[in-house]
PDB file of N, CA and C in Angstrom:
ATOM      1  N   UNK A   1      81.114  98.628 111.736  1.00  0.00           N
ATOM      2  CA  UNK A   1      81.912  98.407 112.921  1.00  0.00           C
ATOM      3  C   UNK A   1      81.735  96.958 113.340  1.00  0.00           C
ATOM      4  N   UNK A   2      83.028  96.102 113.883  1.00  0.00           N
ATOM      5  CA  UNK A   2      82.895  94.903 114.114  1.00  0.00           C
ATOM      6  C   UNK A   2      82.565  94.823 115.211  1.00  0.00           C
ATOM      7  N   UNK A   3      81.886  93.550 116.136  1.00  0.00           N
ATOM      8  CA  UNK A   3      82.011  93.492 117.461  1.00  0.00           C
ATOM      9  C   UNK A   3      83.197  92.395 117.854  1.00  0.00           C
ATOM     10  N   UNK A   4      83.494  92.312 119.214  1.00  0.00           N
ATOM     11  CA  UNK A   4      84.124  91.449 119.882  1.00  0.00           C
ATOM     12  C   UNK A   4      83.171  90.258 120.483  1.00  0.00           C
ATOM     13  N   UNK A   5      82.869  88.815 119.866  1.00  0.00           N
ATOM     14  CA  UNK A   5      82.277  88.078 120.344  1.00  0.00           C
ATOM     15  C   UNK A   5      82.907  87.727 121.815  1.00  0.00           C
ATOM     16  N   UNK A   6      82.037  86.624 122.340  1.00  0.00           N
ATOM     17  CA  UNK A   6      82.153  86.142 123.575  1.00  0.00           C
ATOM     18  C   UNK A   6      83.721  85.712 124.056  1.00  0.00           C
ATOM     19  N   UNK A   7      84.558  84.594 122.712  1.00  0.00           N
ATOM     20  CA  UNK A   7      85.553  84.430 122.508  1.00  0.00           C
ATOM     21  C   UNK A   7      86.372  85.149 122.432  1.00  0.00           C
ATOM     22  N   UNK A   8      86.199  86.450 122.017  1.00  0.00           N
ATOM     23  CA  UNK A   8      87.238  87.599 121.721  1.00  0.00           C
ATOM     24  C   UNK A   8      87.790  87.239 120.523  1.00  0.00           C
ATOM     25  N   UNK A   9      86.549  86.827 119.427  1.00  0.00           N
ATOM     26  CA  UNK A   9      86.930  86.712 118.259  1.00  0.00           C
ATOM     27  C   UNK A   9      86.128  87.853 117.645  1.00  0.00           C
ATOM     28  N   UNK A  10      87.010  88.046 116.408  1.00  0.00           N
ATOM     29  CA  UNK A  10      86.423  89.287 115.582  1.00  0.00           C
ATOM     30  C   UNK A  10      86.665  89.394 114.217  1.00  0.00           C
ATOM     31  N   UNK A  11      85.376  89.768 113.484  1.00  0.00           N
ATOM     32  CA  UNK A  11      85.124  89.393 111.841  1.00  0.00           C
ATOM     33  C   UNK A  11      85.370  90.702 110.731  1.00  0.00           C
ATOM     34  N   UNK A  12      85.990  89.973 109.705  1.00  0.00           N
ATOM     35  CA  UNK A  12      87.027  90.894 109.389  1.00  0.00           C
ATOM     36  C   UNK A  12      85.891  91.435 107.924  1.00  0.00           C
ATOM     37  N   UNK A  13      85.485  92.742 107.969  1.00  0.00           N
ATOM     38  CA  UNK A  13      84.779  93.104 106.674  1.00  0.00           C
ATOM     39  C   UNK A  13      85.181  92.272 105.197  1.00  0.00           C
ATOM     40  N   UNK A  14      84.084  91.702 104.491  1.00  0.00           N
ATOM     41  CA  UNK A  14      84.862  91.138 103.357  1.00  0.00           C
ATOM     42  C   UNK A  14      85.645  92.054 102.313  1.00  0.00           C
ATOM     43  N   UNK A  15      84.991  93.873 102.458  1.00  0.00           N
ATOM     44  CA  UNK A  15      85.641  94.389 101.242  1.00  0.00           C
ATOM     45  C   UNK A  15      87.298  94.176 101.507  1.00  0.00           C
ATOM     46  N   UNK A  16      87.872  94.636 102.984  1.00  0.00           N
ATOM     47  CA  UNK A  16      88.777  94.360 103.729  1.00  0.00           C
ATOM     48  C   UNK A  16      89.829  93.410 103.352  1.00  0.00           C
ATOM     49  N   UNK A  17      88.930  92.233 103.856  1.00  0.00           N
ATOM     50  CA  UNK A  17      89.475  90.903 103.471  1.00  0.00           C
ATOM     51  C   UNK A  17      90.226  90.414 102.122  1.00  0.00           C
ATOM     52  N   UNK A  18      89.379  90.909 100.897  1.00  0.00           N
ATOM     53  CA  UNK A  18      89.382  91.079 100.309  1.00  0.00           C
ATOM     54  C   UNK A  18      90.665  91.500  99.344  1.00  0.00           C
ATOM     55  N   UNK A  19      90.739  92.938  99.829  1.00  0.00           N
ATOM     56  CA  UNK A  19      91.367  93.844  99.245  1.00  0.00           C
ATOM     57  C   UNK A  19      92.801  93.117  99.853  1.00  0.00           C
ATOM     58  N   UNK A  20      93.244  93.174 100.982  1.00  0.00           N
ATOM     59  CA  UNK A  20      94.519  92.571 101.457  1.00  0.00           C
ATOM     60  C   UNK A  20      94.995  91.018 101.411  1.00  0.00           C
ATOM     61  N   UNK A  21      94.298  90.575 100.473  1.00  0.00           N
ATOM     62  CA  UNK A  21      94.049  89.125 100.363  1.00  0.00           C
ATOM     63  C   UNK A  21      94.315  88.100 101.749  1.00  0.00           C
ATOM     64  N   UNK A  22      93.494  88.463 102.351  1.00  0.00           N
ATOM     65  CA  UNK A  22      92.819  87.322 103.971  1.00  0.00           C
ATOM     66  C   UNK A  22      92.323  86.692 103.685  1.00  0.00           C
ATOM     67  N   UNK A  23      92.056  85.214 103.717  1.00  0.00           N
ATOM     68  CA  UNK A  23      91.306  83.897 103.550  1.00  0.00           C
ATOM     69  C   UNK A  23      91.354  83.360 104.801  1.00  0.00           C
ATOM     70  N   UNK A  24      90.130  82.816 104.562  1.00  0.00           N
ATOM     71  CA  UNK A  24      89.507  81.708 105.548  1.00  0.00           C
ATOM     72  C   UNK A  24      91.033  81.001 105.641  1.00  0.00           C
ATOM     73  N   UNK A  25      91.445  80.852 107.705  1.00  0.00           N
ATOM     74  CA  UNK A  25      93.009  80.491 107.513  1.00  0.00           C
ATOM     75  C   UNK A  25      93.802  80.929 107.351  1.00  0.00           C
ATOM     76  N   UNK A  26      93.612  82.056 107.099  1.00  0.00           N
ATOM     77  CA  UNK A  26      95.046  83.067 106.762  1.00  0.00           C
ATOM     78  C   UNK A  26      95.613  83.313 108.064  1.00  0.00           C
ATOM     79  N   UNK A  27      96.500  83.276 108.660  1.00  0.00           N
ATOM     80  CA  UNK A  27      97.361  83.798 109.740  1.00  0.00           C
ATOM     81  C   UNK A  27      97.722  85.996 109.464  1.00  0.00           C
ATOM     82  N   UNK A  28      96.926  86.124 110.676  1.00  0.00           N
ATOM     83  CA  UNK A  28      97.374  87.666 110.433  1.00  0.00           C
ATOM     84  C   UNK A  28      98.134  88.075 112.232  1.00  0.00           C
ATOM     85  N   UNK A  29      98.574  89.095 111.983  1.00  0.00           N
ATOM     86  CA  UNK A  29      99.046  89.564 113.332  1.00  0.00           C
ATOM     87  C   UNK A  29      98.963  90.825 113.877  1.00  0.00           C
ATOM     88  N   UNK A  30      98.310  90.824 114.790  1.00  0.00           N
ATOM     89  CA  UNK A  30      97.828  91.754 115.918  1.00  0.00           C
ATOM     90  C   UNK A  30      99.354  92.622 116.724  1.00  0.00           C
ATOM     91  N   UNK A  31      99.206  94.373 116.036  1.00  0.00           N
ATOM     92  CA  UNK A  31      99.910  94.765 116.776  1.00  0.00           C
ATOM     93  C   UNK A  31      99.819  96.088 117.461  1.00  0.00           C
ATOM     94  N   UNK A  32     100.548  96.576 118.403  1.00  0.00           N
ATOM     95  CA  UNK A  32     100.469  98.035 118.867  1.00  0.00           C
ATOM     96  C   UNK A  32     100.304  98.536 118.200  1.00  0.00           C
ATOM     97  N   UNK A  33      99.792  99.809 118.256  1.00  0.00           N
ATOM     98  CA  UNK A  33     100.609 101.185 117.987  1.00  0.00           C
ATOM     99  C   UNK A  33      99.865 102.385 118.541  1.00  0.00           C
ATOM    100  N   UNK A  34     100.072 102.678 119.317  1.00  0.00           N
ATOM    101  CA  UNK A  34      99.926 104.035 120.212  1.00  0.00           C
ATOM    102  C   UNK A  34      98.635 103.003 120.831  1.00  0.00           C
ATOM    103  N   UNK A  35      97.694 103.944 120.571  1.00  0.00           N
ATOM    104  CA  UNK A  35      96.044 103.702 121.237  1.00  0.00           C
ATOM    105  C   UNK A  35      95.297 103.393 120.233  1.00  0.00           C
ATOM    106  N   UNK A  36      96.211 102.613 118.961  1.00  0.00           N
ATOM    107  CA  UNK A  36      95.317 101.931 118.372  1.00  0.00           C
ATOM    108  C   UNK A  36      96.300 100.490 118.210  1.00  0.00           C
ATOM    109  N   UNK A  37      95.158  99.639 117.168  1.00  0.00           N
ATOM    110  CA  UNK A  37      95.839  98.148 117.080  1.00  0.00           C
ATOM    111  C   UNK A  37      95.810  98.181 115.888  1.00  0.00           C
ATOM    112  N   UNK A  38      97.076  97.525 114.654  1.00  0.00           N
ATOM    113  CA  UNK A  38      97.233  97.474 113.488  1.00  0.00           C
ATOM    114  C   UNK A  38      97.010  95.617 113.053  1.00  0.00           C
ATOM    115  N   UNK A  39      96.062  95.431 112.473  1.00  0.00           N
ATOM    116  CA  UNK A  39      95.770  94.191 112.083  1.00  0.00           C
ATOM    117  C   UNK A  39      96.811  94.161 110.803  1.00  0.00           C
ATOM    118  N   UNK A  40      97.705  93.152 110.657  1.00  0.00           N
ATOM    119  CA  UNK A  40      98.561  93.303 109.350  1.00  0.00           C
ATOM    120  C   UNK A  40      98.461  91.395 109.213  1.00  0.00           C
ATOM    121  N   UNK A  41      98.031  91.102 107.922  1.00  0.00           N
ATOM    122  CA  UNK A  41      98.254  89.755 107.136  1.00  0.00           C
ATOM    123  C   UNK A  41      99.628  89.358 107.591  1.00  0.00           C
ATOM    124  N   UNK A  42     100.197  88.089 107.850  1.00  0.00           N
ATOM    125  CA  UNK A  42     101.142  87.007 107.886  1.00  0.00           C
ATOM    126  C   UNK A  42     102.474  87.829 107.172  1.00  0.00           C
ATOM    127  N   UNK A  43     103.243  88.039 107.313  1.00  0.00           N
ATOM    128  CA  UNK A  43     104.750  88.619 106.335  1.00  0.00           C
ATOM    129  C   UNK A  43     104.638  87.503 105.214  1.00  0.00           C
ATOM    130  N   UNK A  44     104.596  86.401 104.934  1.00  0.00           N
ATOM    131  CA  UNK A  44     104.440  85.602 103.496  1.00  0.00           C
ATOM    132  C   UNK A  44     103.247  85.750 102.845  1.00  0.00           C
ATOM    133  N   UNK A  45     102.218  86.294 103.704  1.00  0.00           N
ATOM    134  CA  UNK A  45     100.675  86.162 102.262  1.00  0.00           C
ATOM    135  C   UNK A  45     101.143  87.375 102.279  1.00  0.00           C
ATOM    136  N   UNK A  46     101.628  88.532 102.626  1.00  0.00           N
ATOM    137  CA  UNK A  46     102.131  90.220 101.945  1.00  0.00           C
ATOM    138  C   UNK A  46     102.648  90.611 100.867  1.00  0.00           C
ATOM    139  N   UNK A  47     103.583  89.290 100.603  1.00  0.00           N
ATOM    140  CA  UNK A  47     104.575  89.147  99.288  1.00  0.00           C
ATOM    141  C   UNK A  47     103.437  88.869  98.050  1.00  0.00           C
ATOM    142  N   UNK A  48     103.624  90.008  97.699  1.00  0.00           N
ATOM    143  CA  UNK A  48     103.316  89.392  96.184  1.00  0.00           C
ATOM    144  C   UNK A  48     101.966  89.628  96.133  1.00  0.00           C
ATOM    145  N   UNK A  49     101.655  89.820  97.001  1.00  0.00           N
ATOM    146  CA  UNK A  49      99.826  90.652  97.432  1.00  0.00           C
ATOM    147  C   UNK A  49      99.856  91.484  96.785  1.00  0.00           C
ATOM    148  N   UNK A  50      99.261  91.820  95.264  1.00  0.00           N
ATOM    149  CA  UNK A  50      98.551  93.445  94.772  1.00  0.00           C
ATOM    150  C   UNK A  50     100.064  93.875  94.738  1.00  0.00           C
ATOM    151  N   UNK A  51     100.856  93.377  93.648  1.00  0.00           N
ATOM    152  CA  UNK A  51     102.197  93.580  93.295  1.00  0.00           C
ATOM    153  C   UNK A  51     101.612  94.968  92.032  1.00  0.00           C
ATOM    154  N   UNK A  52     100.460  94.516  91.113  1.00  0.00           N
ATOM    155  CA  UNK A  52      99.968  95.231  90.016  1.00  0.00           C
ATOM    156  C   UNK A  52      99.509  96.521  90.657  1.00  0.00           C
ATOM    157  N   UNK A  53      99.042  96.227  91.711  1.00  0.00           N
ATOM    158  CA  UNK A  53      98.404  97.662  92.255  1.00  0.00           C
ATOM    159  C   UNK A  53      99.438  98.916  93.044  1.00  0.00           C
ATOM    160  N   UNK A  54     100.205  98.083  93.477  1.00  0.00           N
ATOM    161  CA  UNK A  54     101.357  98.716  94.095  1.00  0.00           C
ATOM    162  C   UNK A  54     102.232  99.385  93.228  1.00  0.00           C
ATOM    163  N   UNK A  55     102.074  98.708  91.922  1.00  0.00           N
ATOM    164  CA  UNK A  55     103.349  99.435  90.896  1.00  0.00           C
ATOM    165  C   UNK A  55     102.133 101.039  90.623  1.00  0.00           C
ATOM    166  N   UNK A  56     100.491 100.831  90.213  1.00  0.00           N
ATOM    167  CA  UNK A  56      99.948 101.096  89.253  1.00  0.00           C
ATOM    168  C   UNK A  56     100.337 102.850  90.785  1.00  0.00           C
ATOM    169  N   UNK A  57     100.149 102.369  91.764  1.00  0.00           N
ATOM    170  CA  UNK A  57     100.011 103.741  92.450  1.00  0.00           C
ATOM    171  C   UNK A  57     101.674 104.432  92.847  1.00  0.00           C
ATOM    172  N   UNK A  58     102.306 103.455  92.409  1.00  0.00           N
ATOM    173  CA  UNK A  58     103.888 104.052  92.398  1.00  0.00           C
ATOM    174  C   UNK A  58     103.934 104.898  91.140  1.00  0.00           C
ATOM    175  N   UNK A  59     103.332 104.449  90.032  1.00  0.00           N
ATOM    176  CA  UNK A  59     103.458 105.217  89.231  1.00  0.00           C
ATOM    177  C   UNK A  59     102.668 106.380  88.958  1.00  0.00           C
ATOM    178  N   UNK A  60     101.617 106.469  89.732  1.00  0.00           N
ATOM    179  CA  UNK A  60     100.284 107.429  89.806  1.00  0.00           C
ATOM    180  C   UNK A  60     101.409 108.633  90.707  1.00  0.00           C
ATOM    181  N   UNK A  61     102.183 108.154  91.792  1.00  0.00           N
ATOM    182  CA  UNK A  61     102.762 108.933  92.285  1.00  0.00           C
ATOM    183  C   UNK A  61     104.028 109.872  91.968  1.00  0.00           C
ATOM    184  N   UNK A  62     104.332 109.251  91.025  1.00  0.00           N
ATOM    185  CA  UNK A  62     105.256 109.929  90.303  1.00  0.00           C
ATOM    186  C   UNK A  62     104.661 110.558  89.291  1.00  0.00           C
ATOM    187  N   UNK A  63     103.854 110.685  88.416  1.00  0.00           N
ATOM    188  CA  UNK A  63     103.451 111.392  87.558  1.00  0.00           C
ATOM    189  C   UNK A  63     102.886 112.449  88.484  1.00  0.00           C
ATOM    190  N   UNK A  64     102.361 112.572  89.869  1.00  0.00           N
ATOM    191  CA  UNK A  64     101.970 113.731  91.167  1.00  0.00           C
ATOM    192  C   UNK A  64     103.046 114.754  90.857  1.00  0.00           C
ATOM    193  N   UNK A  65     104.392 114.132  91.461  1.00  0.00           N
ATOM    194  CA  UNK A  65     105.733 114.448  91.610  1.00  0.00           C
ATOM    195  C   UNK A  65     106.782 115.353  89.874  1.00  0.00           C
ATOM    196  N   UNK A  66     106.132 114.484  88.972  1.00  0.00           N
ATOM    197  CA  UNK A  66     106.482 115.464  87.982  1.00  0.00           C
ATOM    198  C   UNK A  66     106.026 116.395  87.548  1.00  0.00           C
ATOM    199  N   UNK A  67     104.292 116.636  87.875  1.00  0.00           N
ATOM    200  CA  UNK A  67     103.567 117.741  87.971  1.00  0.00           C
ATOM    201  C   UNK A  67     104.032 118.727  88.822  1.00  0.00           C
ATOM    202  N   UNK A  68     104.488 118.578  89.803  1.00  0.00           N
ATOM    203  CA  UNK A  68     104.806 119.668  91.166  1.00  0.00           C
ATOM    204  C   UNK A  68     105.971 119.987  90.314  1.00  0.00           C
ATOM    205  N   UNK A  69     107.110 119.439  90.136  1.00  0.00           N
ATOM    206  CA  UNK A  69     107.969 119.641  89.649  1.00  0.00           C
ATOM    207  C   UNK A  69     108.468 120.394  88.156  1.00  0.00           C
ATOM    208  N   UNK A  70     106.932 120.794  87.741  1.00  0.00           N
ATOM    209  CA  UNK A  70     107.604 121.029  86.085  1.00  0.00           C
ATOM    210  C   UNK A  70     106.812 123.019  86.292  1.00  0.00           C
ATOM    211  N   UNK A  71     106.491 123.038  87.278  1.00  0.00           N
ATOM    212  CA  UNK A  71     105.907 124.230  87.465  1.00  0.00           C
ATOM    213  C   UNK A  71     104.353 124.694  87.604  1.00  0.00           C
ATOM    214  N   UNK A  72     103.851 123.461  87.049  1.00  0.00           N
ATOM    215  CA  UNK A  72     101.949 123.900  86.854  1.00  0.00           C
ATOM    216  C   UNK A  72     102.167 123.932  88.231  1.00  0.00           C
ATOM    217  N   UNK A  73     101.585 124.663  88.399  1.00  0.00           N
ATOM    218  CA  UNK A  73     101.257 124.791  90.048  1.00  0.00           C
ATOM    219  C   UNK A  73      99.638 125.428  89.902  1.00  0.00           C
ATOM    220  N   UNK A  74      98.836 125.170  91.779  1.00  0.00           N
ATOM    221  CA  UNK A  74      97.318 125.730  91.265  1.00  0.00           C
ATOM    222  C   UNK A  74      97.587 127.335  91.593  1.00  0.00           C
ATOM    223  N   UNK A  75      96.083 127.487  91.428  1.00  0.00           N
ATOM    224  CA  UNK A  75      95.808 129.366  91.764  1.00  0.00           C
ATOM    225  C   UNK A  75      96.206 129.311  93.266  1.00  0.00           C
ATOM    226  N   UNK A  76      96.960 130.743  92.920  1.00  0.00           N
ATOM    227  CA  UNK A  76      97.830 130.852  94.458  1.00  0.00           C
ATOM    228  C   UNK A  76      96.641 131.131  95.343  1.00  0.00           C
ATOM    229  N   UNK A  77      96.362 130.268  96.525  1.00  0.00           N
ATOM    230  CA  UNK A  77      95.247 130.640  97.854  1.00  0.00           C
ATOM    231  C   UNK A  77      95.046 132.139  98.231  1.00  0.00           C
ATOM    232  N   UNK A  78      96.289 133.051  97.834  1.00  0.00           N
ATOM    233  CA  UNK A  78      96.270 134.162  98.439  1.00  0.00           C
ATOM    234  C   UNK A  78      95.361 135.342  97.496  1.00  0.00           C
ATOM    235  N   UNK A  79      95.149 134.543  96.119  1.00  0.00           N
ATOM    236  CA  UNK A  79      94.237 134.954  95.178  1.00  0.00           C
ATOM    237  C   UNK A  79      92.221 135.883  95.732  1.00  0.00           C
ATOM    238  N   UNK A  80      92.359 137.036  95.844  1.00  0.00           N
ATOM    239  CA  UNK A  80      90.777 136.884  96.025  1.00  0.00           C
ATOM    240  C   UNK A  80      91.047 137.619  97.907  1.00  0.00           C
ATOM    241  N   UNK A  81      91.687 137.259  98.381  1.00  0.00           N
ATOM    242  CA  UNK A  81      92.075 137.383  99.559  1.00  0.00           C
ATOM    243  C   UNK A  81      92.040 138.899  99.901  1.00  0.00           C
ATOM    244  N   UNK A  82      92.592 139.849  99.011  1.00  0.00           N
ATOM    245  CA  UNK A  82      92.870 140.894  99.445  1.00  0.00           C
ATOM    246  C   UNK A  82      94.167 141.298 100.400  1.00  0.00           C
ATOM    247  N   UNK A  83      95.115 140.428 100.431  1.00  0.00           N
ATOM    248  CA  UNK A  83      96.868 140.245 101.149  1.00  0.00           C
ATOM    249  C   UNK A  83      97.125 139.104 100.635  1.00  0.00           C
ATOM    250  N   UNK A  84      98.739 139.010 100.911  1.00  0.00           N
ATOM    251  CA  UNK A  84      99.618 138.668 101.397  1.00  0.00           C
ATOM    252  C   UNK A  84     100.115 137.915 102.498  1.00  0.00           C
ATOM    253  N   UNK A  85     100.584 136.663 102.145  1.00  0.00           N
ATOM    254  CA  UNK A  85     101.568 136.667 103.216  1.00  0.00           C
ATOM    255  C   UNK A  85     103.141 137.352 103.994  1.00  0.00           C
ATOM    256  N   UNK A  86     103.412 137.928 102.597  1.00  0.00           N
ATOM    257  CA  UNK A  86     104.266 138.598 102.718  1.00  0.00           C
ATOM    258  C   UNK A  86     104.221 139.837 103.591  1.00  0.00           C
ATOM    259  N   UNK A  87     103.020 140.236 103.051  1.00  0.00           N
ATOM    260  CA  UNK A  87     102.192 141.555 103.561  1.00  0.00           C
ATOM    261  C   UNK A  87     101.974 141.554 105.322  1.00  0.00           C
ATOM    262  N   UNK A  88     101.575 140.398 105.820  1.00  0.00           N
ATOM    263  CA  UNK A  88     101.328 140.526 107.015  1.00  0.00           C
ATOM    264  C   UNK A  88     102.359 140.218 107.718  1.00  0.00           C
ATOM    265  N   UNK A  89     103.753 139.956 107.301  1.00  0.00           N
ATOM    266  CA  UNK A  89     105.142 139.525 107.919  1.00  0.00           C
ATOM    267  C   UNK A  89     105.482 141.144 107.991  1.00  0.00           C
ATOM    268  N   UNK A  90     105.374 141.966 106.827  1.00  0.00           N
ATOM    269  CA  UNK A  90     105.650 142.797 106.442  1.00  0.00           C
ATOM    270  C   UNK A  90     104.665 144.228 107.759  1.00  0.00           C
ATOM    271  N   UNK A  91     103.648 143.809 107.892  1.00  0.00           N
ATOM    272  CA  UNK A  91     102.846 144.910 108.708  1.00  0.00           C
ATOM    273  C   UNK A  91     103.201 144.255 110.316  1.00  0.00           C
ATOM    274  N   UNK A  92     103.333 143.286 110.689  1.00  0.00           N
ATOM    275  CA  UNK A  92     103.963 142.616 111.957  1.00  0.00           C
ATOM    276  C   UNK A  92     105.185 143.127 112.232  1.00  0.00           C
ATOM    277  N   UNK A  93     106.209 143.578 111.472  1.00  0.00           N
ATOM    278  CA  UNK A  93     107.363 144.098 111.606  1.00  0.00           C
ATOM    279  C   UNK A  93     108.539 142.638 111.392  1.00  0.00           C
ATOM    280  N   UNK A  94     108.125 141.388 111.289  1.00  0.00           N
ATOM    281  CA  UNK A  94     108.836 140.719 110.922  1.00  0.00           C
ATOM    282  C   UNK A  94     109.956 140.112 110.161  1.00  0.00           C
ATOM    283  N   UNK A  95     109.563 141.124 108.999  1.00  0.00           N
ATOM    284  CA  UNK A  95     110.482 141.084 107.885  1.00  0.00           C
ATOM    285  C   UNK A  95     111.082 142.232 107.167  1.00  0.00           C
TER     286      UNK A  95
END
């Protein structure tokens, strides 16, 4: 956890830094959102930031998406259970 120095300056973890490419100098910008604050890098150091990594998990995500899609699906939750969901729509009078 960071603190807020005297200045109301505040130090940015290096893994952090790091990872979103922040440098000593980097312009970032401070913004709302609800009841929290979103620290986001400059709109020009964003470009082109972890272009390799961005594809590598676009594509991680689609191979997710063709799994769901081709039928493997896991062991149904209702496995072991002893019911139904159907079953309890069914004893509720619901269905």
């Amino acid at each position: 956890m960071a603190k807020v120095t005297s200045k109301l300056q505040v130090t940015i973890p290096k893994a952090l830094a790091d990872r979103y490419g922040i440098a000593p100098g980097a312009e970032i910008e401070w913004l709302p959102a609800g009841d929290a604050i979103r620290v986001v890098p400059h709109a020009e150091q964003r470009k082109g930031v972890d272009q390799s990594r961005r594809l590598r998990l676009f594509d991680q995500a689609t191979q997710r998406q063709l799994r769901r899609g081709s039928g493997a699906r896991a062991k149904s939750p209702a496995a072991g259970r002893g019911w139904t969901r159907e079953e309890l729509y069914r004893r509720g009078g619901v269905g």
